[in-house]
N, C-alpha and C. Protein backbone atom coordinates (compact mmCIF):
# COMPACT_ATOMS: atom_id res chain seq x y z
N UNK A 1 0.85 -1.17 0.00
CA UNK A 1 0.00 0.00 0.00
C UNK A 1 0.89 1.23 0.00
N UNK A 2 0.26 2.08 -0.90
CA UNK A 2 1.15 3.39 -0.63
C UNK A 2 0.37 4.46 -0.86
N UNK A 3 1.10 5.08 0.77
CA UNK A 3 0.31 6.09 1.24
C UNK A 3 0.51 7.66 1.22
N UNK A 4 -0.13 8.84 0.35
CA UNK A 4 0.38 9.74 0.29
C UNK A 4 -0.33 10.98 1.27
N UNK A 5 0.50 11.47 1.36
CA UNK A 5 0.29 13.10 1.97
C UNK A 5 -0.19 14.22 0.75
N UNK A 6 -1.28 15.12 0.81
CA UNK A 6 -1.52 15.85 -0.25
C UNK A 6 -1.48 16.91 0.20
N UNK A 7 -0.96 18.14 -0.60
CA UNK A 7 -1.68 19.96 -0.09
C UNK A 7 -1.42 20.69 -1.41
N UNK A 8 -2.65 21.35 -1.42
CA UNK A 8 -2.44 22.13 -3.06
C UNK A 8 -2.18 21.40 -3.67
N UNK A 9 -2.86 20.01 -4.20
CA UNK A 9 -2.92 19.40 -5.53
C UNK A 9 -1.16 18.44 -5.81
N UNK A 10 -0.41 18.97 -4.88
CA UNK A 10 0.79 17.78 -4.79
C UNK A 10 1.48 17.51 -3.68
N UNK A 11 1.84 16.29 -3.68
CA UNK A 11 2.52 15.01 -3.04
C UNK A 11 3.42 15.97 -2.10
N UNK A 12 3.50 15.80 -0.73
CA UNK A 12 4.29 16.20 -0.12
C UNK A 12 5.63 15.15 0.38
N UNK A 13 4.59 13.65 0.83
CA UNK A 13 5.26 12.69 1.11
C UNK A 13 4.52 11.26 0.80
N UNK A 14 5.40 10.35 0.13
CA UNK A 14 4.75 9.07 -0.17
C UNK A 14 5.19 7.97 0.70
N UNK A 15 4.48 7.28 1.66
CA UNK A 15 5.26 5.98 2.02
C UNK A 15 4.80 4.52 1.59
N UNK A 16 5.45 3.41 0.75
CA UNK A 16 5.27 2.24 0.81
C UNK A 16 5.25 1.12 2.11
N UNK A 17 3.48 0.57 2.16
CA UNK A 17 3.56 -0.57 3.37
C UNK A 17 3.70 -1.39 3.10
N UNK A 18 4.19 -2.40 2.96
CA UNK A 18 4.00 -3.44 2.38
C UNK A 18 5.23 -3.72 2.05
N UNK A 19 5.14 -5.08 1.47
CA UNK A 19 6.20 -5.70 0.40
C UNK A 19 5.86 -6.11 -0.93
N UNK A 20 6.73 -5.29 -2.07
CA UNK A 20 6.19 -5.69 -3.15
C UNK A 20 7.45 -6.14 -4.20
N UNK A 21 8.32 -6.52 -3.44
CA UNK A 21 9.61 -7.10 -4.13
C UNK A 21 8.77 -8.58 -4.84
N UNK A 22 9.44 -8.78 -5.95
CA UNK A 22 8.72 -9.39 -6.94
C UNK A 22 7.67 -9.97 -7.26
N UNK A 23 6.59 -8.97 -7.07
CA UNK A 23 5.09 -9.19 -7.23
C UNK A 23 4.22 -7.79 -8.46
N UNK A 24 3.39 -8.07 -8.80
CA UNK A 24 2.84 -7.13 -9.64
C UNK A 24 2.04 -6.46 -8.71
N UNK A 25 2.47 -5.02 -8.90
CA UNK A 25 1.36 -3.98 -7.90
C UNK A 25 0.14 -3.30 -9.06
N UNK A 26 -0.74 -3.20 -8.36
CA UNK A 26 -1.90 -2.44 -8.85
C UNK A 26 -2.49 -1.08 -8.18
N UNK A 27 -2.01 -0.47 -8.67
CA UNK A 27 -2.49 1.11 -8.07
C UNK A 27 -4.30 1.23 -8.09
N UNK A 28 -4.54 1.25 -7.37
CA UNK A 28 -6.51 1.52 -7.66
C UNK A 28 -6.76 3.27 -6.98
N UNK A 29 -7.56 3.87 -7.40
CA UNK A 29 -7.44 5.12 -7.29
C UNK A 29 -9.18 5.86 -7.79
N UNK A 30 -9.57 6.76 -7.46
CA UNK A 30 -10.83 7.27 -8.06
C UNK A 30 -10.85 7.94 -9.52
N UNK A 31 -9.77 8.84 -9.38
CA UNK A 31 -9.39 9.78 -10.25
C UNK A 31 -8.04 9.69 -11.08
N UNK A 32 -7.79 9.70 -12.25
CA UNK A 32 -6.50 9.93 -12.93
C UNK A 32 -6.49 11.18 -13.40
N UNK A 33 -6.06 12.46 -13.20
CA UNK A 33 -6.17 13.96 -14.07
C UNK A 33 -4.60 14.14 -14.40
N UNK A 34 -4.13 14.81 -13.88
CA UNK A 34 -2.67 15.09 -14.26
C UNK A 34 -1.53 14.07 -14.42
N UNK A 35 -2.00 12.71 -13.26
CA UNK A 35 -0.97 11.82 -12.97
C UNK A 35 0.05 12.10 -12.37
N UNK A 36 0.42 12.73 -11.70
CA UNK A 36 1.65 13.19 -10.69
C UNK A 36 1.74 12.21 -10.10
N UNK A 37 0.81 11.87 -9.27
CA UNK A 37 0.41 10.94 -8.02
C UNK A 37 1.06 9.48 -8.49
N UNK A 38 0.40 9.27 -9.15
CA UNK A 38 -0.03 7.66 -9.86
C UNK A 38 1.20 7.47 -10.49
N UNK A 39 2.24 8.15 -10.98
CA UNK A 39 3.34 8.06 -11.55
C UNK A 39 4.53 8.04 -11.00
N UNK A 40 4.66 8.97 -9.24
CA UNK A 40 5.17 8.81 -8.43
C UNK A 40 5.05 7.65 -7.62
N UNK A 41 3.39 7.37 -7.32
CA UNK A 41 3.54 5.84 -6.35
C UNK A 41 4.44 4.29 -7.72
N UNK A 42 3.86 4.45 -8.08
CA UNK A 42 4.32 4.01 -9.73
C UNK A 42 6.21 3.63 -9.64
N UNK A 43 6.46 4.99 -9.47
CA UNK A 43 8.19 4.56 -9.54
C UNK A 43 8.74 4.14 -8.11
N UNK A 44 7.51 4.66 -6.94
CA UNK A 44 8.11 3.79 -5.88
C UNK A 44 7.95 2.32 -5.49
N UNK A 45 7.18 2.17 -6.30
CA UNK A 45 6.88 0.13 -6.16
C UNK A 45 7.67 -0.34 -7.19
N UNK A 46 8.35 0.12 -8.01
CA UNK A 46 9.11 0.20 -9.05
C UNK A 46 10.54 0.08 -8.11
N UNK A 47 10.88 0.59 -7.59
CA UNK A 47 12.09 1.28 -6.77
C UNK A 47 12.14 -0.24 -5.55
N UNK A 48 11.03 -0.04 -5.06
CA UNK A 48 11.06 -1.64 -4.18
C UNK A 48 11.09 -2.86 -4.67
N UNK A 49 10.86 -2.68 -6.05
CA UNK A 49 11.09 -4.68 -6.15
C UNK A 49 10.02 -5.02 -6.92
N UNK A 50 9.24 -4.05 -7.23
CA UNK A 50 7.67 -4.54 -8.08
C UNK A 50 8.40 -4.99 -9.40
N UNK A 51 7.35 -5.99 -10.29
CA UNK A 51 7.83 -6.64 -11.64
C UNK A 51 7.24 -5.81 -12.48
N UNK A 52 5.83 -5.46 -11.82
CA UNK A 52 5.23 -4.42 -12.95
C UNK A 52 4.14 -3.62 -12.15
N UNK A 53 4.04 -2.43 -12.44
CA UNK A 53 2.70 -1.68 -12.21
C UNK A 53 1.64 -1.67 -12.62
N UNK A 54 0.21 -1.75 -12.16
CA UNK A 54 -0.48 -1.21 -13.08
C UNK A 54 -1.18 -0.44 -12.09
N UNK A 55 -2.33 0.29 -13.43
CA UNK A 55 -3.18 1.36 -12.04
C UNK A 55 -4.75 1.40 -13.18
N UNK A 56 -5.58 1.35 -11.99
CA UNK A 56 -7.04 0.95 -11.52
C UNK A 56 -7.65 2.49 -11.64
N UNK A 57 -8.32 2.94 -12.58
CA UNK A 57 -8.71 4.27 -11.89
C UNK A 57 -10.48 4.70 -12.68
N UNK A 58 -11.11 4.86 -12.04
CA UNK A 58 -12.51 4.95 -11.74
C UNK A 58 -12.94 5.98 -13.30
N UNK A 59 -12.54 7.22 -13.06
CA UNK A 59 -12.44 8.08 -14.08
C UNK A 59 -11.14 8.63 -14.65
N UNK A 60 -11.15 8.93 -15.81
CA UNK A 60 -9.72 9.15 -16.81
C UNK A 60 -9.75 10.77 -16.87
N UNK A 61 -9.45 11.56 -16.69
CA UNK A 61 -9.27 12.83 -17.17
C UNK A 61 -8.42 13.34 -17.90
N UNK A 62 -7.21 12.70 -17.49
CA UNK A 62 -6.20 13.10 -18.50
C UNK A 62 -6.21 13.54 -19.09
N UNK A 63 -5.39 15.54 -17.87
CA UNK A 63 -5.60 16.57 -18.23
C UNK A 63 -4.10 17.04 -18.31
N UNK A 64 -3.35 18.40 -19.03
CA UNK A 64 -2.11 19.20 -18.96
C UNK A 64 -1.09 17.78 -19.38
N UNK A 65 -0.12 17.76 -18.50
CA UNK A 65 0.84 16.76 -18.76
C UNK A 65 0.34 15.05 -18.54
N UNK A 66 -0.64 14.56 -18.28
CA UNK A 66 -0.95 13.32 -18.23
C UNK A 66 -0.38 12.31 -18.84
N UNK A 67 -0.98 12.45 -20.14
CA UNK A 67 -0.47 11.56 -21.26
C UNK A 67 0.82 11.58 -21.22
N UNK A 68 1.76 12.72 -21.80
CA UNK A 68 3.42 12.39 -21.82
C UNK A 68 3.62 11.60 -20.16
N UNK A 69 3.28 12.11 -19.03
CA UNK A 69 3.69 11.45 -17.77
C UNK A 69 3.51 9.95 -17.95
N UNK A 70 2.51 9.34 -18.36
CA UNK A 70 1.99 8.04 -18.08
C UNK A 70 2.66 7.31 -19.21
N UNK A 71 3.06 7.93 -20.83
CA UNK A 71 3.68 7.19 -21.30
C UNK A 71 5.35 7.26 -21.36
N UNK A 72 6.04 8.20 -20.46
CA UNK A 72 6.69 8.08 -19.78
C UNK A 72 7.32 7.43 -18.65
N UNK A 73 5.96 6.96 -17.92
CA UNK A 73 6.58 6.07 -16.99
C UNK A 73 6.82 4.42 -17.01
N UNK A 74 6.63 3.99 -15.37
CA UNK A 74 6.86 2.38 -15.98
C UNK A 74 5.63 2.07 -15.48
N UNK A 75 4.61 2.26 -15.89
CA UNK A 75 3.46 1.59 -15.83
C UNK A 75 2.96 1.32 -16.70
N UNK A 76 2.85 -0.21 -16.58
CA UNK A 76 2.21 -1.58 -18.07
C UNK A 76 1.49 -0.93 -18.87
N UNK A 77 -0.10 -0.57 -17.68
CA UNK A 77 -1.42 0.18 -17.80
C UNK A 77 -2.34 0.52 -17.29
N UNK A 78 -2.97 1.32 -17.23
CA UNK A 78 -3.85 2.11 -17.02
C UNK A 78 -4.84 2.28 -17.49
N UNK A 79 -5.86 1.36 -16.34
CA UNK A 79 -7.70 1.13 -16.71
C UNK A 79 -8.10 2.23 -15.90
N UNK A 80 -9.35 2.34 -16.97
CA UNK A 80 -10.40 3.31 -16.52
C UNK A 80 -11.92 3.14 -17.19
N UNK A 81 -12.75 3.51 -16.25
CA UNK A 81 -13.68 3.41 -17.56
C UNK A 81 -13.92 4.30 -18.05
N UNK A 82 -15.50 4.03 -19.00
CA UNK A 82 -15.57 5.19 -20.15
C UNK A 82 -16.61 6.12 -20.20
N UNK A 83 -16.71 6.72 -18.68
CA UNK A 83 -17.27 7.47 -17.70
C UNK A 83 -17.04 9.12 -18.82
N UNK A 84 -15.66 9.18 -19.45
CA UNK A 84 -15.26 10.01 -20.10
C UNK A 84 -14.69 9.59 -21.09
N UNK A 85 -15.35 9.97 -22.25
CA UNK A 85 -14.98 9.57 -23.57
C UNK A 85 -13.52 9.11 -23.60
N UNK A 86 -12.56 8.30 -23.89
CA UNK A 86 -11.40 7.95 -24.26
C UNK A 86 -10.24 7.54 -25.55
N UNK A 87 -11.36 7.70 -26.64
CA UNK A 87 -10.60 7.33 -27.88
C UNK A 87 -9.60 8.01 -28.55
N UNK A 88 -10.16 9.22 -28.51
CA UNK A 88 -8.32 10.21 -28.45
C UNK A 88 -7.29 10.00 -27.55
N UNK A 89 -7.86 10.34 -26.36
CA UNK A 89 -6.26 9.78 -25.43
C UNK A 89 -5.82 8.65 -26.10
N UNK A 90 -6.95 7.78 -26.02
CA UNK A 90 -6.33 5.81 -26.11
C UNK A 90 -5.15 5.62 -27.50
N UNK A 91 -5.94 7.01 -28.61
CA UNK A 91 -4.96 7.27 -29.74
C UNK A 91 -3.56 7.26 -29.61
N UNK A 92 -3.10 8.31 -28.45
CA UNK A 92 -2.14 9.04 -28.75
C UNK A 92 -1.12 7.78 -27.17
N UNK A 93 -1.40 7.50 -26.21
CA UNK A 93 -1.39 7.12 -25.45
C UNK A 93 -1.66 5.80 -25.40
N UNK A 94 -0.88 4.63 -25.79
CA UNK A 94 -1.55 2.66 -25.91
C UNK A 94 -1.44 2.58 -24.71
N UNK A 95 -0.85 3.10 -23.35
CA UNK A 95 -1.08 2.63 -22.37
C UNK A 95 -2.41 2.40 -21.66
N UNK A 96 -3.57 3.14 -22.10
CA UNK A 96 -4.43 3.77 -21.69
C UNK A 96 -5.36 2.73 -21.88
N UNK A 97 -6.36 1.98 -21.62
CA UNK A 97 -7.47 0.79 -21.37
C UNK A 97 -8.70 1.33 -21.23
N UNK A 98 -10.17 1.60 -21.72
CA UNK A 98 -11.00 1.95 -20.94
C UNK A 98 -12.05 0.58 -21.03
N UNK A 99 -12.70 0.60 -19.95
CA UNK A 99 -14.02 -0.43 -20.01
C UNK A 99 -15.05 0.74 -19.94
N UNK A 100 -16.31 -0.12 -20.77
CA UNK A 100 -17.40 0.07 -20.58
C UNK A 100 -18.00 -0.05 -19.75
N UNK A 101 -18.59 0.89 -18.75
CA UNK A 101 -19.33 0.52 -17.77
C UNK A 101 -20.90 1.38 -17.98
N UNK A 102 -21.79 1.05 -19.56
CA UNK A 102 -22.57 1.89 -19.97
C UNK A 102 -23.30 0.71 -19.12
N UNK A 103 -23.44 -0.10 -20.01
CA UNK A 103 -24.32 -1.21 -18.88
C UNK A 103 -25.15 -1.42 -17.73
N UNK A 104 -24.07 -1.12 -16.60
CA UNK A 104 -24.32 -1.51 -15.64
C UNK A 104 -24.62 -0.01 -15.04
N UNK A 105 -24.26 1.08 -15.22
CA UNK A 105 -24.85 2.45 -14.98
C UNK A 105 -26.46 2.38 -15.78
N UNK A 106 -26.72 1.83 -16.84
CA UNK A 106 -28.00 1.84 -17.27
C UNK A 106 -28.97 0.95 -16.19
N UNK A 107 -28.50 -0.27 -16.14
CA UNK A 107 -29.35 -1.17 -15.01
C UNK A 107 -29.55 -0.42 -13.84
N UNK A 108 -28.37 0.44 -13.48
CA UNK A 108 -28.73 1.35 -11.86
C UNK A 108 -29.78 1.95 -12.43
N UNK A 109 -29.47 2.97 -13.37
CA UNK A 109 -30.80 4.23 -13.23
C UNK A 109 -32.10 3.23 -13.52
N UNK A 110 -32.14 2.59 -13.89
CA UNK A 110 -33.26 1.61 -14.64
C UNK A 110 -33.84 0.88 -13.30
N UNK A 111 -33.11 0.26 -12.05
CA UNK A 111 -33.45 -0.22 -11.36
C UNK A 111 -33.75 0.72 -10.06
N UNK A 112 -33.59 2.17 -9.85
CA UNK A 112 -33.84 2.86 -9.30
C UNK A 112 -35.09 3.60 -9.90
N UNK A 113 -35.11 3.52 -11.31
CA UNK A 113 -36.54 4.06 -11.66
C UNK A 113 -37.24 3.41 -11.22
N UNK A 114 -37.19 2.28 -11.10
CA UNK A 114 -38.46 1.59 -11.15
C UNK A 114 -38.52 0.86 -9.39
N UNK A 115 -38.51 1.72 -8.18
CA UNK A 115 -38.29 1.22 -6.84
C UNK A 115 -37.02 -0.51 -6.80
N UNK A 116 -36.21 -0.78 -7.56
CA UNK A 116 -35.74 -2.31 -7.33
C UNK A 116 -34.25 -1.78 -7.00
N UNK A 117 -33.61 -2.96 -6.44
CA UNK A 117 -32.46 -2.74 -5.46
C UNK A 117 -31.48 -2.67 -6.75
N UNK A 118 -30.65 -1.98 -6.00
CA UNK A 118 -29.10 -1.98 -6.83
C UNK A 118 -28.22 -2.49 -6.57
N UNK A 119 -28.18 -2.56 -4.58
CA UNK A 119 -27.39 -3.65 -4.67
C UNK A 119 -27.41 -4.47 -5.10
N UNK A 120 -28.44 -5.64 -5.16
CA UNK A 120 -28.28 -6.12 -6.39
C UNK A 120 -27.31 -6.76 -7.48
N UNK A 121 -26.97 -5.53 -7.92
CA UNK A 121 -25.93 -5.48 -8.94
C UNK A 121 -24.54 -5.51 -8.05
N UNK A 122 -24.31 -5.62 -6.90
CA UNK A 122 -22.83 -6.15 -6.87
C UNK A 122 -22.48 -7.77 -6.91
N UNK A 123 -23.76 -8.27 -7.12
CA UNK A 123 -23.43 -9.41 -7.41
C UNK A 123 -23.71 -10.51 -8.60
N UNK A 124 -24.60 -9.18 -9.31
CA UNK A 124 -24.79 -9.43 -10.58
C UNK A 124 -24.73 -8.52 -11.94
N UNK A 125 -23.43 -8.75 -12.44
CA UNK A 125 -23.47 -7.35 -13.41
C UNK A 125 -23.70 -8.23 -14.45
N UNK A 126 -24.80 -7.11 -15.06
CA UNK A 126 -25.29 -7.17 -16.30
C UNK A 126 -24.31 -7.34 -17.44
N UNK A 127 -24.12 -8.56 -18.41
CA UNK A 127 -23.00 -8.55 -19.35
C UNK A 127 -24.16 -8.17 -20.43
């Protein structure tokens, strides 16, 4: 696990818990925008012993320096879904992965229109 300190939008201090000497780490995260973050934890599991990175991230923004950062660094790849359009980045950027998650956002609003549970859906996603 690695844990950062934030103020004004950057990293003050990062620490790694864990052990990740020859294992694949997965960064999971809400947000990807600039990538500072994700590129820094990135070279420190890198720095400890990781075989490979990857990173998990909810929404893609990839905004200002993103793209050069991420295909710059040593991370495999970088999922996201397609919360925000992605086919230009994914252009310019192969690191970049998005899933579809139209689906299963349709079954929510669909199952909230109509009074039915959503949980539900964590144990059954709609393919």
């Amino acid at each position: 696990r690695v844990v950062s300190t934030q103020s004004t939008g950057e990293v003050q201090r990062m620490t790694l818990v864990g052990d990740v000497d020859n294992r694949i780490a997965i960064i999971v995260d809400d947000l990807a925008d600039t990538c500072g973050t994700v590129v820094k934890a990135a070279e420190k599991l890198k720095e400890a012993g990781a075989k490979a990175v990857y990173a998990v991230m909810t929404h893609g923004v990839f905004s200002g320096p993103a793209l050069e950062r991420v295909m710059g660094s040593c991370i495999e790849a970088i999922v996201v879904s397609n919360t925000i359009p992605q086919h230009e980045k994914i252009a310019i950027c192969p690191k970049i992965q998005a899933i579809d998650v139209s689906s299963i956002l349709g079954e929510a609003i669909r199952r909230t229109h109509n009074g039915e549970s959503v949980s539900y859906l964590f144990g059954n996603v709609p393919l």
